[in-house]
N, C-alpha and C. Protein backbone atom coordinates (compact mmCIF):
# COMPACT_ATOMS: atom_id res chain seq x y z
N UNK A 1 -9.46 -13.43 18.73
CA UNK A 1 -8.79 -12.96 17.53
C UNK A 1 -9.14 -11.48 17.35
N UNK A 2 -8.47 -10.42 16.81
CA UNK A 2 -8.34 -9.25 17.00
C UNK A 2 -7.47 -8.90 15.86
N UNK A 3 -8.21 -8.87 14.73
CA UNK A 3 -7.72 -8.50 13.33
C UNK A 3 -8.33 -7.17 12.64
N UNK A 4 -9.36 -6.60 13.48
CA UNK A 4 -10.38 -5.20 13.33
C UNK A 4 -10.18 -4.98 13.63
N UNK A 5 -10.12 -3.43 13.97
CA UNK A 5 -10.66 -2.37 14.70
C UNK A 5 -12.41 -2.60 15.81
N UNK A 6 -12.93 -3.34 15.26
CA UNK A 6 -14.20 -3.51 16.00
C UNK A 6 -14.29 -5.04 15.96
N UNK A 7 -14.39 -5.13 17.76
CA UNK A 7 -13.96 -6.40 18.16
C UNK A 7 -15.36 -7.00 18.25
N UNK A 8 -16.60 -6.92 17.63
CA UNK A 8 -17.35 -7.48 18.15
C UNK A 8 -18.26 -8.19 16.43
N UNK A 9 -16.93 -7.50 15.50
CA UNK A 9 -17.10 -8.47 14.07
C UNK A 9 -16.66 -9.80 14.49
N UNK A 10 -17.51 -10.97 13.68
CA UNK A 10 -17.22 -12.88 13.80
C UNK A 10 -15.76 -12.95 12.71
N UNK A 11 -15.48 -13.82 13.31
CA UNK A 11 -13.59 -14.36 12.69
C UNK A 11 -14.18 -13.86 10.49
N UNK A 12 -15.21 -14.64 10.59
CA UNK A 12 -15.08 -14.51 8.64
C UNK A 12 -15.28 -13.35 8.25
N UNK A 13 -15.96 -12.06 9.12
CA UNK A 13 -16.10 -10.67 8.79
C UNK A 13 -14.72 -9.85 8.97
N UNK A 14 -13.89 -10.45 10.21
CA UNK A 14 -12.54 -10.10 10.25
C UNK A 14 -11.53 -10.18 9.19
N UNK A 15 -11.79 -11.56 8.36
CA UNK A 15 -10.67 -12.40 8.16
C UNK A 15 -10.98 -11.62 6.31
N UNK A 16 -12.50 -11.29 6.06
CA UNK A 16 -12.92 -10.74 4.72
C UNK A 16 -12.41 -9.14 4.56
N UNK A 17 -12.10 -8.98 5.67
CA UNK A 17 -11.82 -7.50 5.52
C UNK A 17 -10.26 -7.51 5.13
N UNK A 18 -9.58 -8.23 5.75
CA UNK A 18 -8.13 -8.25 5.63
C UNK A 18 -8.10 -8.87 4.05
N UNK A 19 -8.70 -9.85 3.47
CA UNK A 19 -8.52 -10.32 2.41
C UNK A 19 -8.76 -8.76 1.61
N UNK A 20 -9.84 -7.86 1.80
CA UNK A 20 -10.07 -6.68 0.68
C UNK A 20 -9.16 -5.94 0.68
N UNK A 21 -8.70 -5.94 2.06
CA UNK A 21 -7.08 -5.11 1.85
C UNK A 21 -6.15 -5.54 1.20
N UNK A 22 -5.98 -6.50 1.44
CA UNK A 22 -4.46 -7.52 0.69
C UNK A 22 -5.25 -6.88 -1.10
N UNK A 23 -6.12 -7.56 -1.38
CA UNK A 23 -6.42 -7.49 -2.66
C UNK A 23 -6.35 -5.93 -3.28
N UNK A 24 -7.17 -4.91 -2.89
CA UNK A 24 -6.86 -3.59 -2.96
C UNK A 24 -5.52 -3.13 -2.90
N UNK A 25 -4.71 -3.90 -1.91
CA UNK A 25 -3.11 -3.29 -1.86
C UNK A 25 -2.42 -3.92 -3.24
N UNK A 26 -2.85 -4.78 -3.02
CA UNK A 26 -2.05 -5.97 -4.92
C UNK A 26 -2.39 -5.05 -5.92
N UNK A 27 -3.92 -4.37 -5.95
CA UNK A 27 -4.31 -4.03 -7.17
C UNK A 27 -3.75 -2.37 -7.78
N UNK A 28 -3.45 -2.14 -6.79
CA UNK A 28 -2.41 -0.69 -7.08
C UNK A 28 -1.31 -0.99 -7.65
N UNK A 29 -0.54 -1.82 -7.57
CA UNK A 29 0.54 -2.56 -8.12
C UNK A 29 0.03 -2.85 -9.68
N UNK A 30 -0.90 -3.90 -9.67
CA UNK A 30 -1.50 -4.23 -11.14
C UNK A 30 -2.21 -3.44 -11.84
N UNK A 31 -3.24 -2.33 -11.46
CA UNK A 31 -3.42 -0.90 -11.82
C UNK A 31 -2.82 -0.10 -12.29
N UNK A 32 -1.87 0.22 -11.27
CA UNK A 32 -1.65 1.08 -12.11
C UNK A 32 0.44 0.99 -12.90
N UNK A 33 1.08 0.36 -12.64
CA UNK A 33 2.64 -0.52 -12.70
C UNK A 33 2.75 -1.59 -13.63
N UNK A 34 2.35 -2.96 -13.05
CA UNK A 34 2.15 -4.09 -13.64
C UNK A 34 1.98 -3.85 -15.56
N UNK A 35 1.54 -3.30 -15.68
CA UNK A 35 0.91 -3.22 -17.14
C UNK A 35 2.36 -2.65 -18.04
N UNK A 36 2.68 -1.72 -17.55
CA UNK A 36 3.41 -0.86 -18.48
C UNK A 36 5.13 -1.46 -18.22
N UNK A 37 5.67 -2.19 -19.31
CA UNK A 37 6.60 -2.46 -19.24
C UNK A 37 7.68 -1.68 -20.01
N UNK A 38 7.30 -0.95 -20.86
CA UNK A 38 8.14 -0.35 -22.12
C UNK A 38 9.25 1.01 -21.51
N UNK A 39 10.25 0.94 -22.24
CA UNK A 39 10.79 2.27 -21.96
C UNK A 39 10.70 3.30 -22.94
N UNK A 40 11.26 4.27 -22.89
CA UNK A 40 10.79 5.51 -23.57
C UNK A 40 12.13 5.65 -23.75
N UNK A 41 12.68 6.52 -25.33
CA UNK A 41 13.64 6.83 -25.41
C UNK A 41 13.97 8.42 -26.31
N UNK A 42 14.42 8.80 -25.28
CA UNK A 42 14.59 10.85 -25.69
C UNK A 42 15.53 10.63 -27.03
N UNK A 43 15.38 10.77 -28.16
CA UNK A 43 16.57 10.82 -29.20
C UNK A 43 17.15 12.56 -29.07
N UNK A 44 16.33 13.46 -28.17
CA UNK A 44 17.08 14.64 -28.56
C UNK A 44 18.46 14.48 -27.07
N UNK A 45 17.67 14.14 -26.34
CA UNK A 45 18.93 13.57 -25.28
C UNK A 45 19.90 12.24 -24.82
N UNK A 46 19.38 11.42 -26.11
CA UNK A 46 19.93 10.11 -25.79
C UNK A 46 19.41 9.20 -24.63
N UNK A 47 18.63 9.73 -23.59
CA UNK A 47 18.23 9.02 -22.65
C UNK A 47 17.38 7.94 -22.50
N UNK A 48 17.50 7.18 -21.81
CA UNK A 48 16.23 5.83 -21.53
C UNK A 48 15.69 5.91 -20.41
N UNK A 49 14.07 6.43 -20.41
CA UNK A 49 13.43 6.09 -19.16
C UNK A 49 12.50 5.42 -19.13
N UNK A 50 11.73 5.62 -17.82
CA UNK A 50 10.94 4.42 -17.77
C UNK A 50 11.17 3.06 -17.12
N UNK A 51 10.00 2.23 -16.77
CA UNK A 51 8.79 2.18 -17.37
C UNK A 51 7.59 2.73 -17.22
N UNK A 52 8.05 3.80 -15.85
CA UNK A 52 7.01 4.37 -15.43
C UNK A 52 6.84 5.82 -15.44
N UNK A 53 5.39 6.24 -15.97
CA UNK A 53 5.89 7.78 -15.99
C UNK A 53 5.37 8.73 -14.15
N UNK A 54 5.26 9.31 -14.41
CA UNK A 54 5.30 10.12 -13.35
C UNK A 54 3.76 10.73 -12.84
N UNK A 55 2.81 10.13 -13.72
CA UNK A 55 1.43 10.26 -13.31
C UNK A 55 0.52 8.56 -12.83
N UNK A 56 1.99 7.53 -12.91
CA UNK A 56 1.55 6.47 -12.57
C UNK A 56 1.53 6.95 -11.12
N UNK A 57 2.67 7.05 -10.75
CA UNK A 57 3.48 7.34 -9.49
C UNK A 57 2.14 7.96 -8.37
N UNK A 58 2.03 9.06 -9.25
CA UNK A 58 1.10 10.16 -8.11
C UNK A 58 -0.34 9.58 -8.45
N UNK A 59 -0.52 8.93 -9.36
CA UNK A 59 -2.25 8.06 -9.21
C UNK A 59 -1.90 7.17 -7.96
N UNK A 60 -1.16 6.16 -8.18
CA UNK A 60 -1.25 5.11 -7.68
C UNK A 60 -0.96 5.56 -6.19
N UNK A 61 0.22 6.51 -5.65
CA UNK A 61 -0.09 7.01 -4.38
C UNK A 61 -1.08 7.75 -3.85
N UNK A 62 -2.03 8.29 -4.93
CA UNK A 62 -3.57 8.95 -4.01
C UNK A 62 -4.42 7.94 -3.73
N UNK A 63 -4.41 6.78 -4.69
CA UNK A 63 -4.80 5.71 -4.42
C UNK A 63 -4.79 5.11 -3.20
N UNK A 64 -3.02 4.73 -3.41
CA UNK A 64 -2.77 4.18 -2.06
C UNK A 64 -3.55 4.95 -0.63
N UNK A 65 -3.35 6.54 -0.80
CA UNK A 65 -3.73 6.72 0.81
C UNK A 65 -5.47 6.45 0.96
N UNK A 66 -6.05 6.52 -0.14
CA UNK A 66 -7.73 5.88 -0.19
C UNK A 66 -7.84 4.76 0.21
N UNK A 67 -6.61 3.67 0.15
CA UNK A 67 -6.44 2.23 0.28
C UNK A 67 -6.37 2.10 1.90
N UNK A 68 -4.54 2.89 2.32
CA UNK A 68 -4.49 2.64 3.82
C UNK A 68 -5.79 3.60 4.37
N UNK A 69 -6.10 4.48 4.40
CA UNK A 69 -7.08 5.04 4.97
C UNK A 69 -8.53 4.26 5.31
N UNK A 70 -8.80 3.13 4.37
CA UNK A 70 -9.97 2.06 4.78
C UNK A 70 -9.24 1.26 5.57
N UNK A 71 -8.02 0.60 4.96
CA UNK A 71 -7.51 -0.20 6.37
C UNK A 71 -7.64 0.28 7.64
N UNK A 72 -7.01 1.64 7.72
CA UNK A 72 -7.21 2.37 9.33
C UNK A 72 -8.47 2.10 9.44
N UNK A 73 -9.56 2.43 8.87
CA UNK A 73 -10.70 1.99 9.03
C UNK A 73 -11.30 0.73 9.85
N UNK A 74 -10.53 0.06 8.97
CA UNK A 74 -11.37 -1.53 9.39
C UNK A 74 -10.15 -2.54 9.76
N UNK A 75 -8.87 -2.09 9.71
CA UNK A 75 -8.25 -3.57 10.31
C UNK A 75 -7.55 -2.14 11.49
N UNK A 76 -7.26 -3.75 12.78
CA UNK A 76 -6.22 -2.84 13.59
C UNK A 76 -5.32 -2.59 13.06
N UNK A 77 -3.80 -1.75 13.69
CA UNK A 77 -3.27 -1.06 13.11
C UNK A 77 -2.12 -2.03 12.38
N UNK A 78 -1.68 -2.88 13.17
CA UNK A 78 -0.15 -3.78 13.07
C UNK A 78 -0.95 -4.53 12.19
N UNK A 79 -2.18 -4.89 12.05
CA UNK A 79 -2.65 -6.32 10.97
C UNK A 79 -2.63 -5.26 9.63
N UNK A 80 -3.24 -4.05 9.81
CA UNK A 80 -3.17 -3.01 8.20
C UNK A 80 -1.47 -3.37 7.97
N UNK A 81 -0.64 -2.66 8.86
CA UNK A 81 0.85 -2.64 8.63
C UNK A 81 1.78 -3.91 8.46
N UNK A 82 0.83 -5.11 8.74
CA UNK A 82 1.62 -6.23 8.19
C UNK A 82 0.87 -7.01 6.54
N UNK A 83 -0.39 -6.40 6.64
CA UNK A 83 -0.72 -6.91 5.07
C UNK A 83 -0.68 -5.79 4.12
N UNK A 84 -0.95 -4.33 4.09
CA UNK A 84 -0.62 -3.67 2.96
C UNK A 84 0.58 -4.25 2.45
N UNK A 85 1.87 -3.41 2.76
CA UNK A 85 3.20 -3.94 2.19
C UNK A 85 3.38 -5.23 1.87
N UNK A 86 2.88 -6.09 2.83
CA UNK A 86 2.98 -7.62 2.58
C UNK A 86 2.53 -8.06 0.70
N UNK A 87 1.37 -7.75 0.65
CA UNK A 87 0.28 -7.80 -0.30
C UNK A 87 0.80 -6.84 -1.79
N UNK A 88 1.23 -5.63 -1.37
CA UNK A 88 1.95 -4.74 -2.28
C UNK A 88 2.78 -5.72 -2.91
N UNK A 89 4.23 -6.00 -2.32
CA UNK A 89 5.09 -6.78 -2.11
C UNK A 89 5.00 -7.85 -3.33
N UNK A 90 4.40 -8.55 -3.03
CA UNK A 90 3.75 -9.52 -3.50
C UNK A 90 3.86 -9.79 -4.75
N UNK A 91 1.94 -8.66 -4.97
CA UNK A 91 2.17 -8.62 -6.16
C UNK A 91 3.47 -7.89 -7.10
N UNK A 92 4.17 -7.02 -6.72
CA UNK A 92 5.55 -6.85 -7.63
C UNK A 92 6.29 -7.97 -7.98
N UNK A 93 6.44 -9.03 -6.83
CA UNK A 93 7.10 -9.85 -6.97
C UNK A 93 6.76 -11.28 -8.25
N UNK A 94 5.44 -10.98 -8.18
CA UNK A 94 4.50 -12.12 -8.93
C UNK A 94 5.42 -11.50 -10.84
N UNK A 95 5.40 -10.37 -10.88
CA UNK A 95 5.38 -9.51 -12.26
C UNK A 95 7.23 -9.41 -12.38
N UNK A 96 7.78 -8.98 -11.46
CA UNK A 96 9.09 -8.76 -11.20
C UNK A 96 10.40 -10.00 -11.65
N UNK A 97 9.84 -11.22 -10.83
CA UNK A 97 10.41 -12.55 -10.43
C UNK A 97 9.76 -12.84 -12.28
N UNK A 98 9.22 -12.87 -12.68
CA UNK A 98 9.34 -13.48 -14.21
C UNK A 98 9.74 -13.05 -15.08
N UNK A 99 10.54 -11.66 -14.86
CA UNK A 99 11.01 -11.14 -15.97
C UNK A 99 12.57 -10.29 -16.13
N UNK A 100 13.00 -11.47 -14.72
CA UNK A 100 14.59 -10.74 -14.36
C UNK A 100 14.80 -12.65 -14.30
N UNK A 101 16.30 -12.83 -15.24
CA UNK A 101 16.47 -14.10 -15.24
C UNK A 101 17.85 -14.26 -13.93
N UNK A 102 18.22 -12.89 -13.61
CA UNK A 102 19.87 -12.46 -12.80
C UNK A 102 19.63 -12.56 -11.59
N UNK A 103 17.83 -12.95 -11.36
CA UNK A 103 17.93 -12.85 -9.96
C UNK A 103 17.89 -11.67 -9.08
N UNK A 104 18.09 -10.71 -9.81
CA UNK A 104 18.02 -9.26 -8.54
C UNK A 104 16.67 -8.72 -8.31
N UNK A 105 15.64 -9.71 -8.96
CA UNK A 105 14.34 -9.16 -8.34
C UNK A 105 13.94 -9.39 -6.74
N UNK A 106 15.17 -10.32 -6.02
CA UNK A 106 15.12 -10.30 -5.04
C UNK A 106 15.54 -9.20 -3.90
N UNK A 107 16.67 -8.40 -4.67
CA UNK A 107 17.19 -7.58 -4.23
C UNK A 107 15.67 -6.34 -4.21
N UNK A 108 15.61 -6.09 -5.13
CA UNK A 108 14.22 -5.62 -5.24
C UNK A 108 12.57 -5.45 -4.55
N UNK A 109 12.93 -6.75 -3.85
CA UNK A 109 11.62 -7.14 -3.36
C UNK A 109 11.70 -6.65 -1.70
N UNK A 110 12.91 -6.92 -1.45
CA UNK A 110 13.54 -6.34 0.01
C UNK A 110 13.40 -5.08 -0.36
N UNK A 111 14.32 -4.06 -0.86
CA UNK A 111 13.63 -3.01 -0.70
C UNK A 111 12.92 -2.17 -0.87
N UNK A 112 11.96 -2.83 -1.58
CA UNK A 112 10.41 -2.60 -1.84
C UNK A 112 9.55 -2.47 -0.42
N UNK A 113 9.72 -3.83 -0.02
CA UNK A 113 9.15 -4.73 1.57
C UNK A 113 9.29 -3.40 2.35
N UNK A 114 10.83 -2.80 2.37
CA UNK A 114 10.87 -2.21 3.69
C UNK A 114 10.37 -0.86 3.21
N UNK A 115 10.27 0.18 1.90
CA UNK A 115 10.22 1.07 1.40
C UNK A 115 8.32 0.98 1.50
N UNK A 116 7.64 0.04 1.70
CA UNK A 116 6.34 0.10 1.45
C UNK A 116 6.17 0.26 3.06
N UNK A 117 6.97 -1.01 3.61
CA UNK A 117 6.40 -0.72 5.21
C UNK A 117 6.27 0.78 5.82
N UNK A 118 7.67 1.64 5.34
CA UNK A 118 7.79 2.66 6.09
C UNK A 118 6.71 3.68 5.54
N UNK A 119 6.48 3.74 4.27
CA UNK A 119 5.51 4.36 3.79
C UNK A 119 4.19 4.49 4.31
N UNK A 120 3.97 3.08 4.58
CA UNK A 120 2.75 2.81 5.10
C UNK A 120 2.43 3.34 6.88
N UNK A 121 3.40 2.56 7.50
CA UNK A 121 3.61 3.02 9.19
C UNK A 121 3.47 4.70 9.19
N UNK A 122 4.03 5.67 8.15
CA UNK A 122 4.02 7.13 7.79
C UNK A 122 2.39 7.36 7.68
N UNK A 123 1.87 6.88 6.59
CA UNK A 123 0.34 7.20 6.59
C UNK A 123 -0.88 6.68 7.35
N UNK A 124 -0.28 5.53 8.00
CA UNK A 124 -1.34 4.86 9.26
C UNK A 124 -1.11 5.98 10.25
N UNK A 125 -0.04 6.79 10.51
CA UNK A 125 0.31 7.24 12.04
C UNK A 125 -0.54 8.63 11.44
N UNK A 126 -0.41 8.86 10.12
CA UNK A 126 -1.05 10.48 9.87
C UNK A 126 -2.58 9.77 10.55
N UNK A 127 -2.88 9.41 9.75
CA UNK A 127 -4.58 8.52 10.33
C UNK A 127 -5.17 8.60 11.20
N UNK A 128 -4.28 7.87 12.15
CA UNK A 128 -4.36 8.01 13.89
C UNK A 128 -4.20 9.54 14.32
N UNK A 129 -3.75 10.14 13.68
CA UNK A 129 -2.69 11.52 14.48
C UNK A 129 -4.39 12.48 13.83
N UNK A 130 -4.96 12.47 12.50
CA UNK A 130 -5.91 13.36 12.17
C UNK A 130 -7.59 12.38 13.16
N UNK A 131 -7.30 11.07 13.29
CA UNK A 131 -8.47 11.16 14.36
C UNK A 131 -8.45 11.48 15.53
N UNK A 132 -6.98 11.21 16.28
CA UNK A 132 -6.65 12.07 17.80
C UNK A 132 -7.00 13.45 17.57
N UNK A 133 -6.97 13.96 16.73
CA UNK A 133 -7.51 15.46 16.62
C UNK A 133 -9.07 15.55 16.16
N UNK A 134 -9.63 14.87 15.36
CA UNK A 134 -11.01 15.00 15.49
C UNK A 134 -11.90 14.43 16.73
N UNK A 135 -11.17 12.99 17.10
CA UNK A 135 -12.17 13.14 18.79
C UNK A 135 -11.66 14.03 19.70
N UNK A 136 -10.87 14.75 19.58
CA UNK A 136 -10.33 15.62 20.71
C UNK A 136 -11.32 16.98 20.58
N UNK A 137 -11.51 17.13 19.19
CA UNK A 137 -12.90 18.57 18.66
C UNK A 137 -13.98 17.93 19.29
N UNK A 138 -14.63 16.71 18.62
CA UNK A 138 -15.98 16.33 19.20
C UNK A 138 -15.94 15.95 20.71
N UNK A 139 -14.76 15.77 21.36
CA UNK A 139 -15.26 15.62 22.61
C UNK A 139 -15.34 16.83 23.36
N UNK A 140 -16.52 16.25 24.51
CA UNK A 140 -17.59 17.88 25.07
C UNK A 140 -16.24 18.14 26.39
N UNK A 141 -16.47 19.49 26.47
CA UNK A 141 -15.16 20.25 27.50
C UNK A 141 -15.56 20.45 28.38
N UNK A 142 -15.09 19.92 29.61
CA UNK A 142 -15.51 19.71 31.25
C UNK A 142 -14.94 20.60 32.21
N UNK A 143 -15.84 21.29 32.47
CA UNK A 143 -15.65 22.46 33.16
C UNK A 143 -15.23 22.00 35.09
């Protein structure tokens, strides 16, 4: 089984790490989203926004790259890239699915799924791409 990055962790050290991810990936969702349901309404412009403002957005994505950045860490790459989004996913769906009676939280959840995957595959590859460049510094130059 080969769910780390370091193959010489036992299946329950593997299998605990992927659970902290899933959970860490859910909790950005419930952190910083989940909570705030209300909209906001401009009376000088008539507008309705919301529910989210725009410092959820940029918390919860510095977050996120603190999040995938331990995954790169500790799970291989395709097990990070199949449980972040998975786990993200999820939890929207847990909060989403109870409070749309029309059904389009499904529509929603798809392109969430694929909008998280690509996000994610984007910041795993930065990951990989800034450690190909740091072992490439620390490694010694052979004359």
């Amino acid at each position: 089984m080969r769910l780390t990055r370091n193959r010489d962790r036992r299946p329950f050290e593997q299998w605990s790490a992927v659970v902290l991810i899933a959970l860490l990936s859910a909790a950005l969702w419930f952190g910083w989203f989940a909570w705030d349901t209300e909209y906001q309404y401009d009376a000088a412009t008539g507008e309705l926004t919301g529910p989210y403002e725009v410092w959820q957005g940029v918390a919860a994505l510095l977050c996120g790259i603190v999040v995938i950045g331990l995954a790169y860490r500790l799970l291989h790459f395709i097990v990070a890239l199949l449980v972040l989004p998975a786990s993200f996913t999820l939890a929207w769906i847990s909060t989403a699915s109870a409070m749309d009676s029309g059904g389009l939280w499904a529509v929603g959840a798809i392109l969430l799924a694929f909008g998280t995957t690509f996000g994610t595959a984007v910041l795993l590859g930065i990951a990989a791409a800034i450690e190909a460049v740091g072992n490439r510094q620390r490694a010694p130059i052979s004359e």
